[in-house]
Protein backbone atom coordinates (compact mmCIF):
# COMPACT_ATOMS: atom_id res chain seq x y z
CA UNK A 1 -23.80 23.22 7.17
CA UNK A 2 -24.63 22.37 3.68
CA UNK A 3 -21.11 23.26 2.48
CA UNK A 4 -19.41 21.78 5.10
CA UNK A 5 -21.21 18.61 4.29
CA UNK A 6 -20.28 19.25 0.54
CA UNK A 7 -16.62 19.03 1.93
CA UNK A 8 -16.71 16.08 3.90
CA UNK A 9 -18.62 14.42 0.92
CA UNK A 10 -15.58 15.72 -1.33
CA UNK A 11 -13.12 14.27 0.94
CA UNK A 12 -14.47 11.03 1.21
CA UNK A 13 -15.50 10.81 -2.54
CA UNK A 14 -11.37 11.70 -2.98
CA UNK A 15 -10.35 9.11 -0.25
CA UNK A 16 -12.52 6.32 -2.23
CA UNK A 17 -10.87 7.43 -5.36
CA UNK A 18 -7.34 7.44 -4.14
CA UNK A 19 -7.83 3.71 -2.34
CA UNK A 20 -9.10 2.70 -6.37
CA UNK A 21 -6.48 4.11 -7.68
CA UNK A 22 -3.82 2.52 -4.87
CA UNK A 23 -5.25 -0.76 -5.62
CA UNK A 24 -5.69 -0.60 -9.59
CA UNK A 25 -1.38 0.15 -9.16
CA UNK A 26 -1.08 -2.99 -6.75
CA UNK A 27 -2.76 -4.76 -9.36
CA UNK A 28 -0.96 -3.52 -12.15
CA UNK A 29 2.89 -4.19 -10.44
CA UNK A 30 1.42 -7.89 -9.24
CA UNK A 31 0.35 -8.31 -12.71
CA UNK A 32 4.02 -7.02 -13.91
CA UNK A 33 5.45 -9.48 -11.56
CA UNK A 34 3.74 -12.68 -12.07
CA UNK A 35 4.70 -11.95 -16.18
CA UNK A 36 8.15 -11.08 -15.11
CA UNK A 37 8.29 -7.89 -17.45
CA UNK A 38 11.86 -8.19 -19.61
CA UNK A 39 12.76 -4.36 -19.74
CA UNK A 40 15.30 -4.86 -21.70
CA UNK A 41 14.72 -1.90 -24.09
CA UNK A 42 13.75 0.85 -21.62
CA UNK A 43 10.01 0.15 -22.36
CA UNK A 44 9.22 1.72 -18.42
CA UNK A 45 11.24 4.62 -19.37
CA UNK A 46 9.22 4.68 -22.68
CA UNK A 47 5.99 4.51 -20.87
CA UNK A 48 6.55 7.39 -18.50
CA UNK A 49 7.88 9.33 -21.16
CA UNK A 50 4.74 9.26 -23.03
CA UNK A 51 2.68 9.65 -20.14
CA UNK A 52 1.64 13.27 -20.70
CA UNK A 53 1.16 14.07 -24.19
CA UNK A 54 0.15 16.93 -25.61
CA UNK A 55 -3.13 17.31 -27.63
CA UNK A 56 -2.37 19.09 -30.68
CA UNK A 57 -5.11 22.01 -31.64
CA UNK A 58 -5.18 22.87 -27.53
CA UNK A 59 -3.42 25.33 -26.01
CA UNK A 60 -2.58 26.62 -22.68
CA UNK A 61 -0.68 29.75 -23.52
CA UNK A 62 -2.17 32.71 -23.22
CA UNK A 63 -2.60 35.27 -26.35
CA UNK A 64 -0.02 37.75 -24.97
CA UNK A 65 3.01 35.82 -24.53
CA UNK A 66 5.68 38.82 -25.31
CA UNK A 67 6.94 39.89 -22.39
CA UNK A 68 10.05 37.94 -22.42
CA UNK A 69 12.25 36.17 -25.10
CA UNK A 70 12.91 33.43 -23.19
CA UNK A 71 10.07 31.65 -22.47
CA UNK A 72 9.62 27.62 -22.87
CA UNK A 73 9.68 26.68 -26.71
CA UNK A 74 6.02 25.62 -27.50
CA UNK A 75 6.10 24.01 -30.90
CA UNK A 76 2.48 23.19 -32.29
CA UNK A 77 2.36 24.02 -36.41
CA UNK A 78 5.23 24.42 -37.90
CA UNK A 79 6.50 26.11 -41.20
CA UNK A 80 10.58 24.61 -41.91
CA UNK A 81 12.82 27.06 -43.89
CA UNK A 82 16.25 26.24 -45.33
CA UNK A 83 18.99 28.29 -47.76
CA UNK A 84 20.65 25.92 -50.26
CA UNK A 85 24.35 27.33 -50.47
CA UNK A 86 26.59 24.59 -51.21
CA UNK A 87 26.51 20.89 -52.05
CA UNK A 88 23.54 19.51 -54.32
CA UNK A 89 19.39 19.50 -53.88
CA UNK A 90 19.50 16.41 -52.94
CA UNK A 91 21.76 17.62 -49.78
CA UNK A 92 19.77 20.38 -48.86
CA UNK A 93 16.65 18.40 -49.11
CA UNK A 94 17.93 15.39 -46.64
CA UNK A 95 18.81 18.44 -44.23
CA UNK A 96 15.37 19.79 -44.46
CA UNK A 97 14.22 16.19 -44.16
CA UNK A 98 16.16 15.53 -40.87
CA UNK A 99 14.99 19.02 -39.37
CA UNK A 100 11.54 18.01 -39.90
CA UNK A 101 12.08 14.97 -37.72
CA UNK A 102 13.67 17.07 -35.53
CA UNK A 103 10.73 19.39 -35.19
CA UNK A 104 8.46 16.37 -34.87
CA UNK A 105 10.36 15.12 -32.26
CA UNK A 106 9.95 18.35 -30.00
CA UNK A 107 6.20 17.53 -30.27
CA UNK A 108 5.22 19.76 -33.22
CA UNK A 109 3.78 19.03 -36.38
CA UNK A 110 5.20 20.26 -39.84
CA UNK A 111 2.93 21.75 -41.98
CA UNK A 112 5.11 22.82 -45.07
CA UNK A 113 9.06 23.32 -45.82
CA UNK A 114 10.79 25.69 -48.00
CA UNK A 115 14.27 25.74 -49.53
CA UNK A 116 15.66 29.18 -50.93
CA UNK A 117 18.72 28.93 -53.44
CA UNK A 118 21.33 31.57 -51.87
CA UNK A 119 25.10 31.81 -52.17
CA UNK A 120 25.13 33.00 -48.66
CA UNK A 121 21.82 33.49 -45.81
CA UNK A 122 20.92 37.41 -45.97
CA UNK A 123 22.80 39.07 -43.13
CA UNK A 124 19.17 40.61 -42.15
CA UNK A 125 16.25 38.62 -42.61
CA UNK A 126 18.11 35.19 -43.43
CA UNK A 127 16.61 34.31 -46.51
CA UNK A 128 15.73 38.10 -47.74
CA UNK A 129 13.31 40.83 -47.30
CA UNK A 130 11.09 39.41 -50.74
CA UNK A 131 11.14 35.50 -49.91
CA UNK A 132 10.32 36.92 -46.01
CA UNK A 133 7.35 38.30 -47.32
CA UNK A 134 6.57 34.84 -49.14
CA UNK A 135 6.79 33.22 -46.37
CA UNK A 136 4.40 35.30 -44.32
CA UNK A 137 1.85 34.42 -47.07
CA UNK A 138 3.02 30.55 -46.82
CA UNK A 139 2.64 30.84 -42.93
CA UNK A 140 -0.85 32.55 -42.97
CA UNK A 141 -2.22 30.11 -45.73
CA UNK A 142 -1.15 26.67 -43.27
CA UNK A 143 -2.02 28.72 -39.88
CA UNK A 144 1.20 28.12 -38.72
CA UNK A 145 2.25 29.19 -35.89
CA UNK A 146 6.01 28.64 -35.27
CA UNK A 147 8.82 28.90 -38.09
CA UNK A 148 12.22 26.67 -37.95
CA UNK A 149 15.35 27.67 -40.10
CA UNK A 150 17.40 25.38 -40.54
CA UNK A 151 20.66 27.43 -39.52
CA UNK A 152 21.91 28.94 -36.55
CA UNK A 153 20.47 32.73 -36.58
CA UNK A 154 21.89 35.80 -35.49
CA UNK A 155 19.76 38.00 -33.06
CA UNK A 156 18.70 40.57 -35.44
CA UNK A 157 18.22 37.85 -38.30
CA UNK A 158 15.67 36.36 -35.49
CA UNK A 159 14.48 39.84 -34.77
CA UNK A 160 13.65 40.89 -38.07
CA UNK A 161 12.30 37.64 -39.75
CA UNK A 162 9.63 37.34 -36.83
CA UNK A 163 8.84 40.94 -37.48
CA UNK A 164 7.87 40.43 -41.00
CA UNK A 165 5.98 36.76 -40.65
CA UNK A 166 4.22 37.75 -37.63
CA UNK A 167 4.93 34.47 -35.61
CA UNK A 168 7.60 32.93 -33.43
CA UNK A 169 10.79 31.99 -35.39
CA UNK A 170 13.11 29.60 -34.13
CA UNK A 171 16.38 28.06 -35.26
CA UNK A 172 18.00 24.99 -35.62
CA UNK A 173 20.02 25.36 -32.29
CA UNK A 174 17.00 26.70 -30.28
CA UNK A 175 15.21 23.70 -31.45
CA UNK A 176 18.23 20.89 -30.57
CA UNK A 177 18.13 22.84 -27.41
CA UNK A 178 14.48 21.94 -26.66
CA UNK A 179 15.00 18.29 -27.38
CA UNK A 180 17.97 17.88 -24.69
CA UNK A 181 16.36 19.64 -21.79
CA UNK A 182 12.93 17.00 -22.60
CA UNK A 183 15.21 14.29 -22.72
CA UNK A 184 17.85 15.00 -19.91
CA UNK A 185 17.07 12.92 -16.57
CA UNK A 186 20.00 13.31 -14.52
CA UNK A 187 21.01 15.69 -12.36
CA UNK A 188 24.52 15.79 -14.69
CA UNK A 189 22.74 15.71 -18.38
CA UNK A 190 19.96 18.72 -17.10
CA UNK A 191 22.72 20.91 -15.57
CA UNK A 192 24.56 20.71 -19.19
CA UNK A 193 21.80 21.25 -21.08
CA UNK A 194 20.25 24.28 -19.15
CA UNK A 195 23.95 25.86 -19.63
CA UNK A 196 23.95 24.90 -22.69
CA UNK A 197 20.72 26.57 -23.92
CA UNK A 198 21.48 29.69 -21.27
CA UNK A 199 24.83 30.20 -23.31
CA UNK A 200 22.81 30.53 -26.50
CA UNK A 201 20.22 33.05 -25.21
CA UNK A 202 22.68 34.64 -23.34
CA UNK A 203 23.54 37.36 -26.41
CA UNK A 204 19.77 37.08 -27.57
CA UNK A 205 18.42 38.60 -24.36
CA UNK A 206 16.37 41.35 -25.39
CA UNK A 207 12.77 43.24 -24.25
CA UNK A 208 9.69 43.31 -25.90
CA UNK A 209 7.97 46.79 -25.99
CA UNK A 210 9.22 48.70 -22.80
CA UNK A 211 9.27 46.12 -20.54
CA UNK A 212 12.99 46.11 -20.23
CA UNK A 213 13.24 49.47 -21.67
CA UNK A 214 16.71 51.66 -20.01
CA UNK A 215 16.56 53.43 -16.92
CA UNK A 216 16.89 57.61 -17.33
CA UNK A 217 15.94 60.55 -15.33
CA UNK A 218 15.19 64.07 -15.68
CA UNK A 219 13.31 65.11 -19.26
CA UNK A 220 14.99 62.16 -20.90
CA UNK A 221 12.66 59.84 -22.87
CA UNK A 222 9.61 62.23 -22.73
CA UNK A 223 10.48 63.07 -19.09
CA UNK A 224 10.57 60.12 -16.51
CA UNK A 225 10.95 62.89 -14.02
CA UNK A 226 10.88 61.93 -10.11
CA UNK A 227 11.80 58.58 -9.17
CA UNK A 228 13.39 57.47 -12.46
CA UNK A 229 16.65 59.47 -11.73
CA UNK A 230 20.03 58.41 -10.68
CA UNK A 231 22.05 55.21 -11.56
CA UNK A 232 20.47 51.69 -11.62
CA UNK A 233 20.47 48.74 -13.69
CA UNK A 234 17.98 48.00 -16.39
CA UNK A 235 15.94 45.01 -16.05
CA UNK A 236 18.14 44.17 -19.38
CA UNK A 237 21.09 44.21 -16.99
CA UNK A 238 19.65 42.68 -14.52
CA UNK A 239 18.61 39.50 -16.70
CA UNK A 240 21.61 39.35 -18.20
CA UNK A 241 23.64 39.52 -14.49
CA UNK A 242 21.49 36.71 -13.55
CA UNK A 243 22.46 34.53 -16.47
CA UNK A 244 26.16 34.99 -15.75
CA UNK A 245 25.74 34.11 -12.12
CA UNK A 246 23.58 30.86 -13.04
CA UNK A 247 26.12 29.74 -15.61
CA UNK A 248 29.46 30.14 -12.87
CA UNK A 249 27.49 27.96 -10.65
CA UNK A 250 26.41 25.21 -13.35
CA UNK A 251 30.09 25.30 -14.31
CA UNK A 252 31.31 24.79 -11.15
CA UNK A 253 28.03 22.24 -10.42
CA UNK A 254 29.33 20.39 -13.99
CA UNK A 255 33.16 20.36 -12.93
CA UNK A 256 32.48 18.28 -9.53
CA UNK A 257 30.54 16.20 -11.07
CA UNK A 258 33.12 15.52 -13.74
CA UNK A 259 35.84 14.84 -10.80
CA UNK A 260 33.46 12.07 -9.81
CA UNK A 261 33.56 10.70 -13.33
CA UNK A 262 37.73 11.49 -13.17
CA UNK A 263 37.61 9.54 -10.26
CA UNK A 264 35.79 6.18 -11.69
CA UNK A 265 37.81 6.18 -15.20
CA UNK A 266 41.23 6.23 -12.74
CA UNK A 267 40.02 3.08 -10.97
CA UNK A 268 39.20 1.56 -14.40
CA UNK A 269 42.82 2.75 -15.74
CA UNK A 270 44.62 1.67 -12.62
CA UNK A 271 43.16 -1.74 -12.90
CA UNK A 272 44.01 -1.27 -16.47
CA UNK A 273 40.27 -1.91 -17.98
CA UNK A 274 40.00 -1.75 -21.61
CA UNK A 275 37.42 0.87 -22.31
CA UNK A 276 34.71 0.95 -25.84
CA UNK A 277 32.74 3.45 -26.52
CA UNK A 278 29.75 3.32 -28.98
CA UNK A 279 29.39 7.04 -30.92
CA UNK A 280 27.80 7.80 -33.73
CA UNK A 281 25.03 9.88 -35.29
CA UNK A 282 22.14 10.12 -33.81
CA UNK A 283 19.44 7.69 -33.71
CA UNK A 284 21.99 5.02 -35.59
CA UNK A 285 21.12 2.34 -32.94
CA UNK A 286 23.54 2.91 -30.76
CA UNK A 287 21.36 2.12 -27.84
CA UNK A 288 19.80 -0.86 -29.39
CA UNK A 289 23.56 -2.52 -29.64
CA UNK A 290 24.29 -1.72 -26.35
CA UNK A 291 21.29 -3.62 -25.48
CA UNK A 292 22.22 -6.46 -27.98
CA UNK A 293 25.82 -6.52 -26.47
CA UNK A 294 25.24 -6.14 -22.69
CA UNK A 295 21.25 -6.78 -22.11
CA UNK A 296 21.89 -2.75 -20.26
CA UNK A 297 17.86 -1.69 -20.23
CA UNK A 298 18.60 1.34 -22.09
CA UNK A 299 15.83 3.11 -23.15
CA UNK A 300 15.41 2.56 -27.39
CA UNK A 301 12.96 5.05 -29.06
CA UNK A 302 13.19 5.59 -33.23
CA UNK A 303 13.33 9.43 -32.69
CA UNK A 304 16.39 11.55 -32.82
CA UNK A 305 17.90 11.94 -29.29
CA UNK A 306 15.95 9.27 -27.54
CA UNK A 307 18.59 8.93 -24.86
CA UNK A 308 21.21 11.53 -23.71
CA UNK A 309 22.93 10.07 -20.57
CA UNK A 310 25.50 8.08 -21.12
CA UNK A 311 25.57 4.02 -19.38
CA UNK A 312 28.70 2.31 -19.11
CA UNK A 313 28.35 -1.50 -18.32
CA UNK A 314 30.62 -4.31 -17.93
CA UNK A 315 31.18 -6.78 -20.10
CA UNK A 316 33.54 -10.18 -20.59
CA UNK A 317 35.54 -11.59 -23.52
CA UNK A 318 35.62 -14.90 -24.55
CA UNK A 319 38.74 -15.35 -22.79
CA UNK A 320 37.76 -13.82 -19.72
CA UNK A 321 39.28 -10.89 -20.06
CA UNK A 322 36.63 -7.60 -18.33
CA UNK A 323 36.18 -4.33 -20.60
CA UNK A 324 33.87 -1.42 -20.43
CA UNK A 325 31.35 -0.84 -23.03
CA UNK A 326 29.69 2.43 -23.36
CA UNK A 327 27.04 4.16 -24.67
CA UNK A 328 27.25 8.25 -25.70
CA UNK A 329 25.13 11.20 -26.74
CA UNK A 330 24.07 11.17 -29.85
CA UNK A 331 26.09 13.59 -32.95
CA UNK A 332 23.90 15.81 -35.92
CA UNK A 333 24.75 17.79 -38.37
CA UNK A 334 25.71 21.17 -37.20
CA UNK A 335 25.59 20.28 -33.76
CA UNK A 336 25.93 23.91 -31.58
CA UNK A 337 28.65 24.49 -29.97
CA UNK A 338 27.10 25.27 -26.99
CA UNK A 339 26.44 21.55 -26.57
CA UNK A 340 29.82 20.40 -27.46
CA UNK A 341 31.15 22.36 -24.45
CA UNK A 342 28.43 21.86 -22.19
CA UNK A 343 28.49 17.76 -22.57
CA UNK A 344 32.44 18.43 -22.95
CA UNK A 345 32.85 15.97 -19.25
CA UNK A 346 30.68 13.54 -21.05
CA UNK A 347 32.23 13.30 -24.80
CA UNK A 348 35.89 12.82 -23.13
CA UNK A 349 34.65 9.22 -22.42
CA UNK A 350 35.06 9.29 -26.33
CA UNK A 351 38.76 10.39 -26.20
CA UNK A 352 39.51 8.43 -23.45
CA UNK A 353 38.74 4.88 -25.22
CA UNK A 354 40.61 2.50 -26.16
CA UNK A 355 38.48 1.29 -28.99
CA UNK A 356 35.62 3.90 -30.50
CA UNK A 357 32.49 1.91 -32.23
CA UNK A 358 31.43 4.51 -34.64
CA UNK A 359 28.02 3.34 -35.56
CA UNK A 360 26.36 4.33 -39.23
CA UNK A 361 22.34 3.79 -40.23
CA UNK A 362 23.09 2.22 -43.07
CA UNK A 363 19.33 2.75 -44.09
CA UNK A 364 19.98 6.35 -44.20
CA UNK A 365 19.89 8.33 -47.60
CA UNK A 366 23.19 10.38 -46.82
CA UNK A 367 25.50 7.92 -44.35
CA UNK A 368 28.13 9.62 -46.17
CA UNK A 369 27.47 13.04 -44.13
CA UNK A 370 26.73 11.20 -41.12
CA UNK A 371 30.28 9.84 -40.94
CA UNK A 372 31.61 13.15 -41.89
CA UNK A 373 29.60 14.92 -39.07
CA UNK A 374 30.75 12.73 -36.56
CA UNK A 375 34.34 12.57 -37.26
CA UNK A 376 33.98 16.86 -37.09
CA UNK A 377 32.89 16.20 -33.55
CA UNK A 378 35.92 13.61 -32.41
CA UNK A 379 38.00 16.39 -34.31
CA UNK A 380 36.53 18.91 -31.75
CA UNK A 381 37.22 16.85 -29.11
CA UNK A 382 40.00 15.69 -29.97
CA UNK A 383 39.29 11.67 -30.12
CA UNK A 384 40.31 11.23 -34.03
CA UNK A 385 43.89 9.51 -32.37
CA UNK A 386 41.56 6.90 -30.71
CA UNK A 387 40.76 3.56 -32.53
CA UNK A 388 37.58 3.53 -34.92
CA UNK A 389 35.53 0.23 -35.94
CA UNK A 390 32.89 2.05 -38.48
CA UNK A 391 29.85 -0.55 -37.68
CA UNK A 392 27.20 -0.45 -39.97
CA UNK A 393 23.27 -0.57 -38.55
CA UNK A 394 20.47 -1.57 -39.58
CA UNK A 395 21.09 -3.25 -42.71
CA UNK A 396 17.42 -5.07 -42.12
CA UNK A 397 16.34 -2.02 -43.34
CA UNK A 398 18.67 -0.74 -46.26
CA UNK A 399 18.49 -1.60 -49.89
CA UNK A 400 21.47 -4.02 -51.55
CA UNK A 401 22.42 -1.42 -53.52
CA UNK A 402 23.05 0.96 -50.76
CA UNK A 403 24.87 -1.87 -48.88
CA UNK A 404 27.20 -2.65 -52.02
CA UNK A 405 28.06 0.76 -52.08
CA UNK A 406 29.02 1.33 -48.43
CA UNK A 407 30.97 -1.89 -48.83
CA UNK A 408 32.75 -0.64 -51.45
CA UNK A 409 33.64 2.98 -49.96
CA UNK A 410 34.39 1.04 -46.18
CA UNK A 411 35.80 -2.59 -47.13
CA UNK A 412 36.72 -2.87 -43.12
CA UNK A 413 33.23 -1.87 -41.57
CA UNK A 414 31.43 -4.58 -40.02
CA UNK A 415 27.49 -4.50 -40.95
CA UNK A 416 25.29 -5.78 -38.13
CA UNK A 417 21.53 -5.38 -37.15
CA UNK A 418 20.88 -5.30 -33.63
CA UNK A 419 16.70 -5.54 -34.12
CA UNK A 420 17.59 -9.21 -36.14
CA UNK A 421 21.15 -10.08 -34.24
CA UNK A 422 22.42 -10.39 -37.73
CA UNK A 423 26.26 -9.49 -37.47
CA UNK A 424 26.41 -9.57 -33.99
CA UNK A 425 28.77 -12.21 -33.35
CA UNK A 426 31.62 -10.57 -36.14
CA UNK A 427 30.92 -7.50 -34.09
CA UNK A 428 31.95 -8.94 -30.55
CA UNK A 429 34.57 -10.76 -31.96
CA UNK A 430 36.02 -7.66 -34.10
CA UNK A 431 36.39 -5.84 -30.22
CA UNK A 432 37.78 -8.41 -28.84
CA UNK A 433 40.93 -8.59 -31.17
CA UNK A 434 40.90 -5.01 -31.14
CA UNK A 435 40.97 -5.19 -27.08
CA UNK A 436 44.80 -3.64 -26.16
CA UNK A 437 46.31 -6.61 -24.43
CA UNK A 438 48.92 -6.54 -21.71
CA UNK A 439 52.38 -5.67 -22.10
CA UNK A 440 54.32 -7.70 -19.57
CA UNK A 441 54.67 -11.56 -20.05
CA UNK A 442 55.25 -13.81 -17.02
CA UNK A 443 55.77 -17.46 -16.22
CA UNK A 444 54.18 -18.46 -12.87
CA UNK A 445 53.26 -21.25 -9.98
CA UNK A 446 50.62 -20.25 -8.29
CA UNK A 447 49.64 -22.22 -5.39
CA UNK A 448 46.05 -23.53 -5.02
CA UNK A 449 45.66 -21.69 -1.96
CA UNK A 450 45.97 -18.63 -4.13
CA UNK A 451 42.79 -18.53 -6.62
CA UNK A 452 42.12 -15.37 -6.30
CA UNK A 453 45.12 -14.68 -8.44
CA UNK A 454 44.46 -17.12 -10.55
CA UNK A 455 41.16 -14.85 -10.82
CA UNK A 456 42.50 -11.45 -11.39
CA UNK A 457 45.05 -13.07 -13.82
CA UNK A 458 41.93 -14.05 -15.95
CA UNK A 459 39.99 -11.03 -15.58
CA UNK A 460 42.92 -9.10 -16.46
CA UNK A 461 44.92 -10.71 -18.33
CA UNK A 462 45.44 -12.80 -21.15
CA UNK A 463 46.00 -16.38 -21.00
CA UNK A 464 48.45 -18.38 -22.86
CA UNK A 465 49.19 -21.31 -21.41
CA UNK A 466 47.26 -23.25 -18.00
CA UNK A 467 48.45 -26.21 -16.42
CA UNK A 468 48.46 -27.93 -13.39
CA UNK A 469 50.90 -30.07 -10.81
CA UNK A 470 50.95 -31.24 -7.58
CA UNK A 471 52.66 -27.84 -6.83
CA UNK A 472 50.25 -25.57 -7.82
CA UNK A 473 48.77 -23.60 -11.17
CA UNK A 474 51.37 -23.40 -13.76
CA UNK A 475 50.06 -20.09 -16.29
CA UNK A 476 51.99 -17.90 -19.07
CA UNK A 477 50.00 -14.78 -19.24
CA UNK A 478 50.38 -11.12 -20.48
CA UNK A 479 49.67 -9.05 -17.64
CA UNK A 480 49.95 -5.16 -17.07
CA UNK A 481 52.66 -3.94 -15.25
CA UNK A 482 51.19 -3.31 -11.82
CA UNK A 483 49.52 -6.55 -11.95
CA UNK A 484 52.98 -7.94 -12.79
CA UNK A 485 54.63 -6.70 -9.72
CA UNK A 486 52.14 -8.31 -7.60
CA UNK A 487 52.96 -11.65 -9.05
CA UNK A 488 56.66 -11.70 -8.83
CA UNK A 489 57.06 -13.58 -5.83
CA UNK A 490 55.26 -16.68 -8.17
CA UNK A 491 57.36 -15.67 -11.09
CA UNK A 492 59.44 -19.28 -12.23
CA UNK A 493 60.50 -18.15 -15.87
CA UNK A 494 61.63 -15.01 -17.65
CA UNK A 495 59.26 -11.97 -16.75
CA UNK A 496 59.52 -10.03 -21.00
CA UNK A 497 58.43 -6.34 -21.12
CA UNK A 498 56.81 -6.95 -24.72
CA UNK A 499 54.61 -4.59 -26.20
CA UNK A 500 51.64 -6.25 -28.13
CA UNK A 501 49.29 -4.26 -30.70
């Protein structure tokens, strides 16, 4: 009786608490509705995301977490290792610099950061067996309990660098990995990202102890004996069996999906829809201009890889005429390969552009490298044929000096903030005269009866002349050539096939 009443008791202490917490939300959204909350920046995407935090210095993993290699990343306290092989210190310091923030944008905190001065990684341990050993000390002295290098590692570098600093090692991929599959929300963006990270662990399967140890019979391996004989797969095999069947099935998951996107860039083309795309490094504002250019809601965050899916939104020339602007994953140094050809469906947006917005931090130390590491991705992709407007960002928060130099290096980049507005207005009016423009000019009477013509001519075309008579709507536009046929019946001059840049 007494613990039945302890139930009842429960459930109505729960019911109470649920009806507090149903009305403290009805509340909250009447509250967000009488304000009329601008979410212009993504600040409810914002919100959620930082929901759940961890607390650092608490820990829900348990002390024996080695039977598999592939378990969740779990970066807490981190020690960040780099080899310095080309270029100068100051290069291999912004590197370390950016991996940090990388590291910190995972959720982990950086404790310390070492650069070793190599002409090429050690083929074993990375940075070799006597700085390994250093690094164990550096590791045990900070209580560390992760290790980054700042490189993408071979299996038996990864092997044999955890076995001498006694922790979890992880490289620069593994960690970029991480970041995408916390930031991916739809269903596209997670499929590409878990096949992304399953093609990098795919080679760097291997067993702890004997957990996936082979499968023998008879007096082999200290005598399995009864039971262990025959043929069978190892658990090794079996792992890496699965793998290969997940990854046919995201591919083929990833490839209808891209026929959808195939699908909406045809409509655009057959209506002949100017497209721009805004690319760049990440966290170079592209996000923020989107925002600044469109009012699109997209989430802005100052941490590397805020926002992976890409939004495409509609926007309107001066003249009327309708283009596509569009925002795109973010670019780093080094970025694996396994992410170039997993977002592959997303990144041909880029070479499919009419006009590419490449956009720059100007604030950064090294916006040099940024361009360069960017333009090695279009080259990948092959986009470097496609129209570039370098647009500088962010120049509320550079130095003049920096900005006289890029000025100097890029005498045709526009420089813009999109927190202030500053440059804005150059900026819109730079992809508008950039805009292709129709090809076919025609002379026309349209009668009144026909606005919706009149309509589509606007939207997408380009005006030159307008008049009007008792007849009708006298125009001169440039038109594309299936808009062109349509009109011919209207058609009182000359129609000219003329190409215009």
């Amino acid at each position: 009786m007494t613990d039945a009443f302890s139930d009842l008791s429960q459930s109505a202490f729960e019911r109470e608490d649920h009806a507090a917490q149903r009305a403290a939300n009805s509340q909250r959204f009447i509250a967000a509705d009488d304000l009329e909350v601008d979410d212009s920046t993504g600040s409810f995407e914002l919100e959620d995301r930082q929901a759940l935090r961890r607390v650092h210095g608490l820990s829900t993993e348990l002390e024996d977490v080695t039977e598999v290699e592939y378990r969740q990343l779990r970066l807490e306290r981190v020690v960040l290792v780099g080899v310095w092989t080309s270029g100068t210190s100051a290069d291999a310091e912004n590197s370390l610099h950016e991996l940090a923030r990388l590291a910190e944008t995972a959720g982990s905190e950086v404790l310390d950061g070492l650069i070793q001065r190599r002409s090429k990684p050690d083929a074993a341990t990375y940075i070799g067996s006597g700085k390994a050993q250093e690094l164990r000390d550096v590791v045990a002295a900070v209580g560390a309990d992760t290790v980054i290098c700042d490189g993408e590692l071979a299996p038996g570098q990864l092997r044999q660098l955890e076995e001498i600093v006694k922790v979890k090692v992880v490289d620069r991929t593994a960690l970029i990995l991480d970041i995408f599959a916390q930031h991916a929300h739809t269903r596209e963006g997670k499929a590409q990202v878990e096949l992304a990270q399953l093609s990098y662990l795919l080679p760097r399967l291997r067993g702890w102890g004997g957990s996936l140890s082979r499968q023998v019979g008879g007096r082999a391996a200290n005598g399995v004996g009864i039971g262990g004989r025959g043929p069978g797969e190892t658990k090794l095999e079996l792992d890496r069996r699965r793998i290969s069947t997940r990854m046919a099935k995201l591919k083929r998951e990833i490839a209808e999906m891209g026929t959808a996107r195939d699908v909406k860039r045809s409509k655009r083309d057959s209506n002949r829809i100017p497209s721009v795309v805004i690319a760049g490094y990440t966290n170079a504002g592209k996000s923020s201009l989107l925002n600044r250019l469109t009012d699109a809601g997209v989430l802005v965050e100052n941490e590397l890889f805020a926002t992976l899916d890409p939004t495409v939104r509609r926007a309107e020339a001066v003249d009327g005429r309708i283009y596509t602007l569009a925002d795109t994953v973010g670019f780093v140094r080094h970025l694996p390969h396994q992410l170039i050809e997993a977002f592959r469906s997303t990144l041909e947006e880029v070479a499919a552009a009419d006009l590419v917005l490449h956009v720059v931090d100007a604030s950064d130390a090294d916006p040099e490298a940024q361009i360069a590491a960017v333009r090695t991705v279009f080259s990948e992709i092959d986009a470097l044929s496609v129209r570039e407007q370098l647009v500088f960002n962010k120049v509320d928060a550079a130095d003049d000096e920096a900005l006289t130099r890029l000025r100097r290096i890029a005498p045709d980049a526009l420089f813009v903030s999109a927190r202030t507005g500053d440059g804005m207005q150059s900026l819109v009016e730079a992809i508008e005269d950039q805009l292709p423009r129709p090809a076919v000019t025609v002379s026309l009477l349209l009668p009144f009866d026909r606005g919706d013509l009149v309509a589509r001519i606007h939207e997408r075309g380009d005006i030159l002349e307008e008049d009007y008579s008792a007849a009708g709507t006298r125009i001169v536009a440039r038109v594309h050539a299936g808009l062109a046929g349509r009109l011919e019946p209207f058609v009182t001059g000359a129609t000219q096939g003329s190409v215009v840049p």
